[in-house]
C-alpha atoms as a PDB file:
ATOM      1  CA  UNK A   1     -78.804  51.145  82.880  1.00  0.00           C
ATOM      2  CA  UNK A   2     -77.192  51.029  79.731  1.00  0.00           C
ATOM      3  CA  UNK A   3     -79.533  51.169  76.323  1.00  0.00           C
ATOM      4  CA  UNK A   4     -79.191  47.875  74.363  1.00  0.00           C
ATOM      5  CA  UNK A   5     -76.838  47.778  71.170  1.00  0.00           C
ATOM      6  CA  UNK A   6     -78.964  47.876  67.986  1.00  0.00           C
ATOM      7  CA  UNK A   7     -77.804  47.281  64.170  1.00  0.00           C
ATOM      8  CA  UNK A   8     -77.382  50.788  63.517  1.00  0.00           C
ATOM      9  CA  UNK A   9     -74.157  50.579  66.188  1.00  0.00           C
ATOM     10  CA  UNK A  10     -72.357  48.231  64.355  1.00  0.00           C
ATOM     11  CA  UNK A  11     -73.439  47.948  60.723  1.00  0.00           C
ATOM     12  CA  UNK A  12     -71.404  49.326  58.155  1.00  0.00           C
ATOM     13  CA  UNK A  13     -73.146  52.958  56.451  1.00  0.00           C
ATOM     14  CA  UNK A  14     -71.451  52.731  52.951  1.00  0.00           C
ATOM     15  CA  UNK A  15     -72.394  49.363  51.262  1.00  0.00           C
ATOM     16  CA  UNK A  16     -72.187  48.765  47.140  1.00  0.00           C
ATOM     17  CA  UNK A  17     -75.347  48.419  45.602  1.00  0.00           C
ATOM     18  CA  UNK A  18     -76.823  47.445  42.250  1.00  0.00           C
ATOM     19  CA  UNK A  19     -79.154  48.941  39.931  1.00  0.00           C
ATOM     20  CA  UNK A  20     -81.928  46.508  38.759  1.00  0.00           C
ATOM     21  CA  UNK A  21     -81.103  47.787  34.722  1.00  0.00           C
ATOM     22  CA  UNK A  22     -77.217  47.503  35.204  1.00  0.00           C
ATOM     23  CA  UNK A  23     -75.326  44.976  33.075  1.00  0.00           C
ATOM     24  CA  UNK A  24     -74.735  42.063  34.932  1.00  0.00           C
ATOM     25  CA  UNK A  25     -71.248  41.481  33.393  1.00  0.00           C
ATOM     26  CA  UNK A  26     -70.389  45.274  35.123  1.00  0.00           C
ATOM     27  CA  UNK A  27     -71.946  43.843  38.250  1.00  0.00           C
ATOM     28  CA  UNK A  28     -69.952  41.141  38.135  1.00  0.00           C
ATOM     29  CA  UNK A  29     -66.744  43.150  38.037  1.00  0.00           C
ATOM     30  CA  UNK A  30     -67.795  45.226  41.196  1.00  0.00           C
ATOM     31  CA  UNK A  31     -68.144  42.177  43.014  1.00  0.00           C
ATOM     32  CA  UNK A  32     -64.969  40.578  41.762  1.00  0.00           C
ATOM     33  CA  UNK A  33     -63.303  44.194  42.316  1.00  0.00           C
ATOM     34  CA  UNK A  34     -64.598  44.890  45.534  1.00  0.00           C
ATOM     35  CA  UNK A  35     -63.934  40.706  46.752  1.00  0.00           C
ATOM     36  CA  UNK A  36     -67.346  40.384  48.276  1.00  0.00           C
ATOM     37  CA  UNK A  37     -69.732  37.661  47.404  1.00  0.00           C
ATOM     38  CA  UNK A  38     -73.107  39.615  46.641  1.00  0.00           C
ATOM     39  CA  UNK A  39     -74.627  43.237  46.858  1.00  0.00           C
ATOM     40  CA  UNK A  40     -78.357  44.989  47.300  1.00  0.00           C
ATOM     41  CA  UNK A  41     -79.907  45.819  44.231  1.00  0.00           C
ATOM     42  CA  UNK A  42     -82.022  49.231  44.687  1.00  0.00           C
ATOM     43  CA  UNK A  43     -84.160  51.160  42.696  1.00  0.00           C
ATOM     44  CA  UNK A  44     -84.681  55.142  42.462  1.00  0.00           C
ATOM     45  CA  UNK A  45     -85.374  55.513  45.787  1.00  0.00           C
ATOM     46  CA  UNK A  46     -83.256  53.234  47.504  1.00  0.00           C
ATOM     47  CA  UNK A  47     -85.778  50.683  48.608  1.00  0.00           C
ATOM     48  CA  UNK A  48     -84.437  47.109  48.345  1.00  0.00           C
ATOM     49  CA  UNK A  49     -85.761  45.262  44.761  1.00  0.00           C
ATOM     50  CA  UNK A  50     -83.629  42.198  45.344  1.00  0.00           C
ATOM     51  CA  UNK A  51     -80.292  40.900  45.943  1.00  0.00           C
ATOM     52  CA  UNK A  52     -77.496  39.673  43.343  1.00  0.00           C
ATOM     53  CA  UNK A  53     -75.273  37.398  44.887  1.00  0.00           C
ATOM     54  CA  UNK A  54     -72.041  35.677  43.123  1.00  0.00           C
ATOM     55  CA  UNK A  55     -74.377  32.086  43.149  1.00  0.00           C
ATOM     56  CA  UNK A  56     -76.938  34.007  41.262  1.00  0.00           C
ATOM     57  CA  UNK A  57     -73.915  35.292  38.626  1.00  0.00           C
ATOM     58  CA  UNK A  58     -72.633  32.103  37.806  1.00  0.00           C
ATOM     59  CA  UNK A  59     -75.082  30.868  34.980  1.00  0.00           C
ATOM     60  CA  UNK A  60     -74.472  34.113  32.741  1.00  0.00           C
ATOM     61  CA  UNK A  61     -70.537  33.462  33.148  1.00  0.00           C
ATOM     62  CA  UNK A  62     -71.412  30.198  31.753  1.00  0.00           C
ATOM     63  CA  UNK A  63     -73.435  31.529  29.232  1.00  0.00           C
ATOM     64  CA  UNK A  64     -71.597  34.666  28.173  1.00  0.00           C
ATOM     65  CA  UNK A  65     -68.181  32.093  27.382  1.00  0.00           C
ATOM     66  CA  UNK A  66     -70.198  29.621  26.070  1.00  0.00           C
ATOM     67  CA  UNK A  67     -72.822  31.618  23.589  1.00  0.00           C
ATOM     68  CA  UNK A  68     -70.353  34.717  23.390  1.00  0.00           C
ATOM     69  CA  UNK A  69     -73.470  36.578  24.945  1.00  0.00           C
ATOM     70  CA  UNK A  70     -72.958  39.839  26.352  1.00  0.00           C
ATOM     71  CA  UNK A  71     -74.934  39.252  29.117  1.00  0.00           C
ATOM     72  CA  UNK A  72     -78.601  40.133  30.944  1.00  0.00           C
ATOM     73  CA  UNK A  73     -79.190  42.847  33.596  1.00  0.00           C
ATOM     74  CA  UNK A  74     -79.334  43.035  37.207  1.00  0.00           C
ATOM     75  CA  UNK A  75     -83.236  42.311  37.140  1.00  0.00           C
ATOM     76  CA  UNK A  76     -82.792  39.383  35.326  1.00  0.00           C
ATOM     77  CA  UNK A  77     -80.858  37.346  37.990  1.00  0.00           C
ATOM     78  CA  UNK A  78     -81.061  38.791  41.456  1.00  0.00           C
ATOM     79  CA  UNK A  79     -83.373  37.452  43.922  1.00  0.00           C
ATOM     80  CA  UNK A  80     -86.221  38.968  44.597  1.00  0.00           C
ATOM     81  CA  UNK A  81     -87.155  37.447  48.415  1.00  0.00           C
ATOM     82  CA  UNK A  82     -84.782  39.706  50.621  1.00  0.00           C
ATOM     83  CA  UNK A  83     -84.388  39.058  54.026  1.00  0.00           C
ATOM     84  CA  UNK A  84     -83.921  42.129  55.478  1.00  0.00           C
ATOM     85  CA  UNK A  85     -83.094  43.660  59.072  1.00  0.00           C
ATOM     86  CA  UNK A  86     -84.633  46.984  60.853  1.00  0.00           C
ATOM     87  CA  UNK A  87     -82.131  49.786  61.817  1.00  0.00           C
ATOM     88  CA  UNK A  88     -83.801  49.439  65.291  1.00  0.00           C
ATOM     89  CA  UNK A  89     -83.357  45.742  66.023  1.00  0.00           C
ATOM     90  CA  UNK A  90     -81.229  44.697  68.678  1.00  0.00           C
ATOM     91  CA  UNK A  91     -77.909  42.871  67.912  1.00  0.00           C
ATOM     92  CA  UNK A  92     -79.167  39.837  69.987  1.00  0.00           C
ATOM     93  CA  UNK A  93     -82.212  39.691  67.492  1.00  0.00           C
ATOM     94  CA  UNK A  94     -80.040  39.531  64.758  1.00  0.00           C
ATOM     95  CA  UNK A  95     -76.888  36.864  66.213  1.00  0.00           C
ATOM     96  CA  UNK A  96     -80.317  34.528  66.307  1.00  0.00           C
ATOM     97  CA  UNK A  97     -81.557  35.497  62.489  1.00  0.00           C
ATOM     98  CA  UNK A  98     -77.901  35.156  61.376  1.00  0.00           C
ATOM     99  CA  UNK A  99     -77.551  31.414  64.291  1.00  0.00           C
ATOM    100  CA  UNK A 100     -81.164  30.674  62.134  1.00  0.00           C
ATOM    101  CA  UNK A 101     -80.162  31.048  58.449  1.00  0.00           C
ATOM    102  CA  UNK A 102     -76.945  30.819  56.594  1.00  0.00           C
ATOM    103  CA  UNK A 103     -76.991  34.370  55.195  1.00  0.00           C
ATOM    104  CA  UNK A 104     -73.522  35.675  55.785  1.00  0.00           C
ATOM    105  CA  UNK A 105     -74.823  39.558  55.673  1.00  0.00           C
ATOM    106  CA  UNK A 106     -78.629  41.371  56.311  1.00  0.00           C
ATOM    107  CA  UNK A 107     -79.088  44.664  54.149  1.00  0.00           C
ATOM    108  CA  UNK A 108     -80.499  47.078  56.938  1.00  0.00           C
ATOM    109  CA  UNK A 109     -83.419  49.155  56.204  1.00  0.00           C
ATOM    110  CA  UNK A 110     -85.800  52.004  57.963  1.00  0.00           C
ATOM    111  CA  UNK A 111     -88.390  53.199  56.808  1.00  0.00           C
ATOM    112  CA  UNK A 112     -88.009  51.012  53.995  1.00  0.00           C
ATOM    113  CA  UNK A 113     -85.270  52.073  52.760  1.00  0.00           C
ATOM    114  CA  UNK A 114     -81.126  50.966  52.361  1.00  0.00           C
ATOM    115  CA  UNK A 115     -79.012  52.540  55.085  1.00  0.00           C
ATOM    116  CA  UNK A 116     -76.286  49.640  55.553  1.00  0.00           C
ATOM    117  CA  UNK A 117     -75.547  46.476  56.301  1.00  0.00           C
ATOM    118  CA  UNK A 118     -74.655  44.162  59.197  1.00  0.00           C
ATOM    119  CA  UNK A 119     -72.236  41.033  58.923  1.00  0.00           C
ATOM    120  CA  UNK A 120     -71.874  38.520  60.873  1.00  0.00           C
ATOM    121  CA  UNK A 121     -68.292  39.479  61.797  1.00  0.00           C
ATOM    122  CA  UNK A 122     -70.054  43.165  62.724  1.00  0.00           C
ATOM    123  CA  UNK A 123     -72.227  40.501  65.267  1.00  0.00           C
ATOM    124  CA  UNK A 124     -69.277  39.138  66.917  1.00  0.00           C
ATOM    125  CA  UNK A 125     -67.188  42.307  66.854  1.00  0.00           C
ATOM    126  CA  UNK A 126     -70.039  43.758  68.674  1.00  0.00           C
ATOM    127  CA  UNK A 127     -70.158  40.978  71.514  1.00  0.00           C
ATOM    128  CA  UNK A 128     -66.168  41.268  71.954  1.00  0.00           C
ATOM    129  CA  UNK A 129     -66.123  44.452  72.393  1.00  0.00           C
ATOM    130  CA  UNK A 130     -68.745  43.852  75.374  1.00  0.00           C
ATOM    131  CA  UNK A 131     -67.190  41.366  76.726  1.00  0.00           C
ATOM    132  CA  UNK A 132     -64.374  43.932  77.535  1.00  0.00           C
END
């Protein structure tokens, strides 16, 4: 019988991530560099401390051309309640946590720590290739 396909199959190993004391203008140019929409923020020891998305940038853009401000850090705008995915969870446990929420991307963790992340596009990639 073959094993089940888990996260760790499919997600991608290299992800961009954020430090919680890094500039948020900077982190604004990795995202706008890199075209995604948001990116872990980690501390020292690569345990997930929150999540900066571009929703979360917009109010220093706004403030930084308005006020001339050279912005906050990292810690000042991410969100701090991270839904997060286990390296061990099956791909059919996470199509229904990505079916149940509109998060476009999980950060995958073991041990509680950053080792990827999955996509939705990883998700259906996944069940294409299965279908044959």
């Amino acid at each position: 019988m073959a094993r089940p396909l888990n996260v760790t199959d499919y997600m991608a190993k290299e992800c961009i991530t954020f430090r919680p004391d890094q500039n948020v203008l900077e982190a604004i140019q990795t995202l706008l560099t890199n075209r995604i929409s948001g990116a872990p923020v980690v501390d020292d020891e690569n345990r997930i401390v929150g999540i900066l998305s571009e929703k979360d940038c917009l109010p220093v853009i706004l403030e930084a051309s308005y006020h001339n401000d050279p912005g906050k850090l990292v810690r000042d705008l991410m969100s701090t309640n991270v839904t997060t995915v286990d390296a061990e969870a099956s791909l059919m446990d996470v199509a229904e946590k990505f079916i149940a929420t509109s998060f476009r991307r999980f950060p995958v963790v073991s041990k509680g720590k950053l080792v990827g992340q999955i996509s939705r596009r990883d998700v259906l990639r996944a069940i294409e290739t299965l279908r044959g």
